[in-house]
N, C-alpha and C. Protein backbone atom coordinates (compact mmCIF):
# COMPACT_ATOMS: atom_id res chain seq x y z
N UNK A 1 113.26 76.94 101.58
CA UNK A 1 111.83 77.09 101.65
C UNK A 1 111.18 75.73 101.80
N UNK A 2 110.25 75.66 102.87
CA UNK A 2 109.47 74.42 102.64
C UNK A 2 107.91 74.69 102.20
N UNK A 3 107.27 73.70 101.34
CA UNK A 3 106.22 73.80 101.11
C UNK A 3 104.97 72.86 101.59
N UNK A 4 103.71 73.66 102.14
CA UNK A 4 102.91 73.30 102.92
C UNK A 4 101.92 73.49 101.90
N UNK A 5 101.11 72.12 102.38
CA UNK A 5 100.05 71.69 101.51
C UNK A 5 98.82 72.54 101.42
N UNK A 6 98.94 73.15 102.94
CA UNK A 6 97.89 74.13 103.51
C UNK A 6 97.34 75.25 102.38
N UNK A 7 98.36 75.53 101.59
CA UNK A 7 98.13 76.56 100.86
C UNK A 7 98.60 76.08 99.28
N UNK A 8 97.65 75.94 98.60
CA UNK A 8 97.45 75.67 97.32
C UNK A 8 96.53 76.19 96.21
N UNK A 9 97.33 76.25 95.27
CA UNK A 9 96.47 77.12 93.64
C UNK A 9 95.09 76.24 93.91
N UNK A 10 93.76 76.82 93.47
CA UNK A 10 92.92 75.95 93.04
C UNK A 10 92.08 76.35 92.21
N UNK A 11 92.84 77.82 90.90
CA UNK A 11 92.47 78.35 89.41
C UNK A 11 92.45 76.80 88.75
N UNK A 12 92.12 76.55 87.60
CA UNK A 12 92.14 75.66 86.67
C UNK A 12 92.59 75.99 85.45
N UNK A 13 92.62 76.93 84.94
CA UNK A 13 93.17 77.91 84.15
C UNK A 13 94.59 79.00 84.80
N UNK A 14 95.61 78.91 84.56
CA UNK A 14 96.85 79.44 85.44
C UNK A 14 97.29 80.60 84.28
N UNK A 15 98.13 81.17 84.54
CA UNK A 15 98.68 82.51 83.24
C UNK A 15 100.09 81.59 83.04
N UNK A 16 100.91 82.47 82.29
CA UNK A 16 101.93 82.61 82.31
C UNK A 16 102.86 81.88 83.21
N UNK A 17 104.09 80.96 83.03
CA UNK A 17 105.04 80.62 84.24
C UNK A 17 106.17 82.03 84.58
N UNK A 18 106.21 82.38 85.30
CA UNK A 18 107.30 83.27 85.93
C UNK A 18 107.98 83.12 87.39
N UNK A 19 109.29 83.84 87.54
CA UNK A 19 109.60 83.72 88.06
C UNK A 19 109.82 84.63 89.42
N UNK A 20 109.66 84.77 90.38
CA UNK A 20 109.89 86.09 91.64
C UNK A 20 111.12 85.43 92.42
N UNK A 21 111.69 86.47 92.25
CA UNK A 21 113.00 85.90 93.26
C UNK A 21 112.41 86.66 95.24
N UNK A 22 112.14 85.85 96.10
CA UNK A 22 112.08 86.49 97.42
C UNK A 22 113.11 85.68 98.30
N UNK A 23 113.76 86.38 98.54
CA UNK A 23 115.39 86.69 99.79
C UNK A 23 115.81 85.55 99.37
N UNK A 24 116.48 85.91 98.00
CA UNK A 24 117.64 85.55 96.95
C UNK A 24 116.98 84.33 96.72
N UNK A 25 115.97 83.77 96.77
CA UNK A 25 115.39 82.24 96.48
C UNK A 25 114.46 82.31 95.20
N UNK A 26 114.35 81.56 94.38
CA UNK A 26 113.42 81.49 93.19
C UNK A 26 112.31 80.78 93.70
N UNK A 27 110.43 81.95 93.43
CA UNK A 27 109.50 81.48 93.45
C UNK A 27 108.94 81.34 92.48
N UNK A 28 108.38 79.98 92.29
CA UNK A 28 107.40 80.16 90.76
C UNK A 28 106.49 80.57 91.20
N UNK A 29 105.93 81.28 89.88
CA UNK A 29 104.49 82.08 89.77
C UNK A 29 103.68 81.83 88.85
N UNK A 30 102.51 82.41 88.67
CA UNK A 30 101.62 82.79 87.61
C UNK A 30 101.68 83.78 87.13
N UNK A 31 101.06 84.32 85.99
CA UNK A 31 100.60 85.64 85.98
C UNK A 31 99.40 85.93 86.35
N UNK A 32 98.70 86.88 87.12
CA UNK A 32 97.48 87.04 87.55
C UNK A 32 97.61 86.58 88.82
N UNK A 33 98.23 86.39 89.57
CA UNK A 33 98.42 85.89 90.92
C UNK A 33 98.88 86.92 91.77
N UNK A 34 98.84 87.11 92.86
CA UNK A 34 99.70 88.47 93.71
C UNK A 34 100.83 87.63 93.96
N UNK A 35 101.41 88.57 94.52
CA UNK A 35 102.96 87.95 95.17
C UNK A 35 102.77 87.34 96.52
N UNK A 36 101.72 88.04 97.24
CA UNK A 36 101.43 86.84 98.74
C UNK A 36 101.09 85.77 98.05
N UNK A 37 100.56 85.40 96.99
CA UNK A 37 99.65 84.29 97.13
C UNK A 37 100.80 83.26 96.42
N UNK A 38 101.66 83.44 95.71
CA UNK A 38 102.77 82.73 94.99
C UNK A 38 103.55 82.43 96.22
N UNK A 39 104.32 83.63 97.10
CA UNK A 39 104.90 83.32 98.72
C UNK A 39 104.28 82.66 99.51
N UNK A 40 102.53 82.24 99.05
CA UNK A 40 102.49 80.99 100.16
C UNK A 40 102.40 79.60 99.53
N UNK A 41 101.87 79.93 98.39
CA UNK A 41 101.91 78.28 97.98
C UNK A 41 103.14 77.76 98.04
N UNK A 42 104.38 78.75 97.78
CA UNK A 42 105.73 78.26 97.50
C UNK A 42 106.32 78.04 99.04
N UNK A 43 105.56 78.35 100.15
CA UNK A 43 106.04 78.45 101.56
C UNK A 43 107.45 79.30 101.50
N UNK A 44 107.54 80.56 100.84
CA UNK A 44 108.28 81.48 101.44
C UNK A 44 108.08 82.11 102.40
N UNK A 45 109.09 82.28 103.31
CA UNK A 45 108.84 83.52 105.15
C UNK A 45 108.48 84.71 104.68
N UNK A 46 107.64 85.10 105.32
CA UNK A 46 107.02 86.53 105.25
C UNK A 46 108.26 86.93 106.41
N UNK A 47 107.75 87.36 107.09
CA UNK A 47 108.94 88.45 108.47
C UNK A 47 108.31 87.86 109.36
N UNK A 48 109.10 87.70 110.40
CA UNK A 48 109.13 87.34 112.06
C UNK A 48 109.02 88.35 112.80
N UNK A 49 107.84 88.14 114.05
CA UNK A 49 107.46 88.95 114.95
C UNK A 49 108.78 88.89 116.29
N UNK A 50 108.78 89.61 116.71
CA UNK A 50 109.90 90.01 118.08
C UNK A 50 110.61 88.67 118.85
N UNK A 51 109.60 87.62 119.07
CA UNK A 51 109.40 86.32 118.94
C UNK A 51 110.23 85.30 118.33
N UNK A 52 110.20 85.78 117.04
CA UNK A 52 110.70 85.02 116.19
C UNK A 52 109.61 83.88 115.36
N UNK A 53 108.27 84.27 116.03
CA UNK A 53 106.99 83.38 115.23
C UNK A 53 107.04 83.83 113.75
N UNK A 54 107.24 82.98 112.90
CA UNK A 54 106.93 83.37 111.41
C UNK A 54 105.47 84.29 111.37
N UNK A 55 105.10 85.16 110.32
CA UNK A 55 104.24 86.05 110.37
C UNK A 55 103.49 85.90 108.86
N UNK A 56 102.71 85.70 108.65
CA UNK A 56 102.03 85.45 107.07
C UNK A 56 100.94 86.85 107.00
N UNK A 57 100.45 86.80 105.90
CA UNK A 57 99.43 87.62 104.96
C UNK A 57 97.73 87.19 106.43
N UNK A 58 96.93 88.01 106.62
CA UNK A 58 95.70 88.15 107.49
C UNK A 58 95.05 88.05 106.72
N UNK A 59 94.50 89.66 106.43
CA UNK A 59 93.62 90.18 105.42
C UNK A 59 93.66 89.47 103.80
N UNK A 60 94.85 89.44 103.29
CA UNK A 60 94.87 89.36 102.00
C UNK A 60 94.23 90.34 100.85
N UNK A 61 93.44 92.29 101.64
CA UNK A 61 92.92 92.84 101.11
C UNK A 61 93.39 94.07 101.19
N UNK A 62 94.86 93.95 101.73
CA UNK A 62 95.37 95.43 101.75
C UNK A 62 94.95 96.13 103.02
N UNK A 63 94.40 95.88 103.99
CA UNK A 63 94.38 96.62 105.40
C UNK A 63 95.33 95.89 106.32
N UNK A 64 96.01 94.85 106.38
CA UNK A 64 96.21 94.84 107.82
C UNK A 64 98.00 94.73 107.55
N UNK A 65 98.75 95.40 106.61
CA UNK A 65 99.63 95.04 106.35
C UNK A 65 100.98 94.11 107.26
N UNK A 66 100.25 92.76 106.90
CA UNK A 66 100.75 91.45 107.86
C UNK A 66 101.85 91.38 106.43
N UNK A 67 101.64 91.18 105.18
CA UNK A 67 101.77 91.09 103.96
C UNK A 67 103.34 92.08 103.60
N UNK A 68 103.61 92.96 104.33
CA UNK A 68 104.14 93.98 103.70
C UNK A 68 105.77 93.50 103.34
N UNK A 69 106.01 93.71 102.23
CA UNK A 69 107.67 93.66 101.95
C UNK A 69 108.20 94.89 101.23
N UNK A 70 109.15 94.62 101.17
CA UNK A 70 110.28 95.39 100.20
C UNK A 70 110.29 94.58 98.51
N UNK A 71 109.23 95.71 97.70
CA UNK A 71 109.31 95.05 96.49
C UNK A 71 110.14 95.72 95.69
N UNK A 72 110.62 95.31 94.55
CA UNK A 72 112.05 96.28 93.37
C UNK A 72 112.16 97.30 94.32
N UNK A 73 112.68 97.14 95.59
CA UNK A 73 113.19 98.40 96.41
C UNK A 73 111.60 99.57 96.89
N UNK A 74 111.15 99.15 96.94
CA UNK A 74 109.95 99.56 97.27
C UNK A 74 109.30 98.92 98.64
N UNK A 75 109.70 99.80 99.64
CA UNK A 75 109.37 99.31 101.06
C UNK A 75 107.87 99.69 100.84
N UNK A 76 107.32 98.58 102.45
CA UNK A 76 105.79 98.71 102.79
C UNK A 76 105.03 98.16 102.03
N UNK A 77 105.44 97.42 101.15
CA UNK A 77 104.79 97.26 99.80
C UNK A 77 103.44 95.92 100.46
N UNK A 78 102.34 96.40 99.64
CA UNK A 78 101.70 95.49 100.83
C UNK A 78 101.54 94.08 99.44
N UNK A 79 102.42 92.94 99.56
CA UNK A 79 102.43 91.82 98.59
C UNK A 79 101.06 91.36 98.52
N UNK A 80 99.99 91.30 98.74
CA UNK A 80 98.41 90.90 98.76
C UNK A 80 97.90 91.73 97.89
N UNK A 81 98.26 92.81 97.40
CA UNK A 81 97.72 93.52 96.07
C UNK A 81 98.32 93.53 94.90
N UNK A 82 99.90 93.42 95.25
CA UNK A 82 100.52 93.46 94.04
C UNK A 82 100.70 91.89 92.84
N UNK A 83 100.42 92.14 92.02
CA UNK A 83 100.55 91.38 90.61
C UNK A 83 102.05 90.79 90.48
N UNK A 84 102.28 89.51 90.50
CA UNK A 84 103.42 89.04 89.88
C UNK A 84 104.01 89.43 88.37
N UNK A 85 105.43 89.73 88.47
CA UNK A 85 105.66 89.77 87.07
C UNK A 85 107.55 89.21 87.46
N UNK A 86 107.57 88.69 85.99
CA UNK A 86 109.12 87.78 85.78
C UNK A 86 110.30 88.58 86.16
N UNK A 87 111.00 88.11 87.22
CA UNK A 87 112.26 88.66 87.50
C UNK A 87 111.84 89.88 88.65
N UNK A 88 110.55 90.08 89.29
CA UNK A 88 110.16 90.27 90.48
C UNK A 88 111.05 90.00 91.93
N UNK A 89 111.91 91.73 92.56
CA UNK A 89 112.63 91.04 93.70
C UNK A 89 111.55 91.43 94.60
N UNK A 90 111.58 90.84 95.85
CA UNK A 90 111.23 91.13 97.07
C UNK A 90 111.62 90.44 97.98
N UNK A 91 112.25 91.46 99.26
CA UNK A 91 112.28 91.36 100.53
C UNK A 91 112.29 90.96 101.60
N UNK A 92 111.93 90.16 102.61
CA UNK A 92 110.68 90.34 103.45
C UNK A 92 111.19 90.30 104.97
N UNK A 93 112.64 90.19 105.00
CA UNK A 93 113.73 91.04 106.29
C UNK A 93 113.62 92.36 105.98
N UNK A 94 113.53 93.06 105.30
CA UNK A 94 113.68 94.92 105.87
C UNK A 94 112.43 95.48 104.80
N UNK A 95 111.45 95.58 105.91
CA UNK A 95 110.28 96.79 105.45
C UNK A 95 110.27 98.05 105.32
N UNK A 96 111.16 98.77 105.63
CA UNK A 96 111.55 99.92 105.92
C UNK A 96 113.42 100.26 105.29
């Protein structure tokens, strides 16, 4: 994973440290944070278009599922709504 400056916390107050594992890699988290938003500060790959262009989070509001992974085995999952919690797997090669 590389990390890009582009995308950074800027709470002042953070929760909890935890951990999300996405495609077998350890992301740190917060608590109170979604899982897109931990996958970008940490510059984890979302999924690649046909292309092969890396593909990130749009909306960030649950419509445009750019966002979507495979969370605890839970395809489609759109990561821009869901809440981090410790020991969190997800996906983001097979949506389906």
């Amino acid at each position: 994973m590389t990390r890009d400056d582009t995308w950074r916390r800027t709470a002042r107050r953070r929760g909890a440290a935890v951990t999300v594992v996405v495609n077998d890699e350890p992301v740190p988290a917060c608590t109170g944070e979604t899982v897109a938003a931990a996958m970008l500060t940490a510059g984890a790959a979302f999924e690649q278009d046909s292309g092969g262009t890396p593909r990130a989070p749009l909306c960030t509001m649950g419509t445009c599922f750019e966002c979507a992974a495979t969370v605890d085995g839970r395809p489609l999952t759109r990561t821009c709504l869901v809440p981090v919690r410790d020991g969190m797997v997800v996906e983001t090669s097979r949506r389906l």
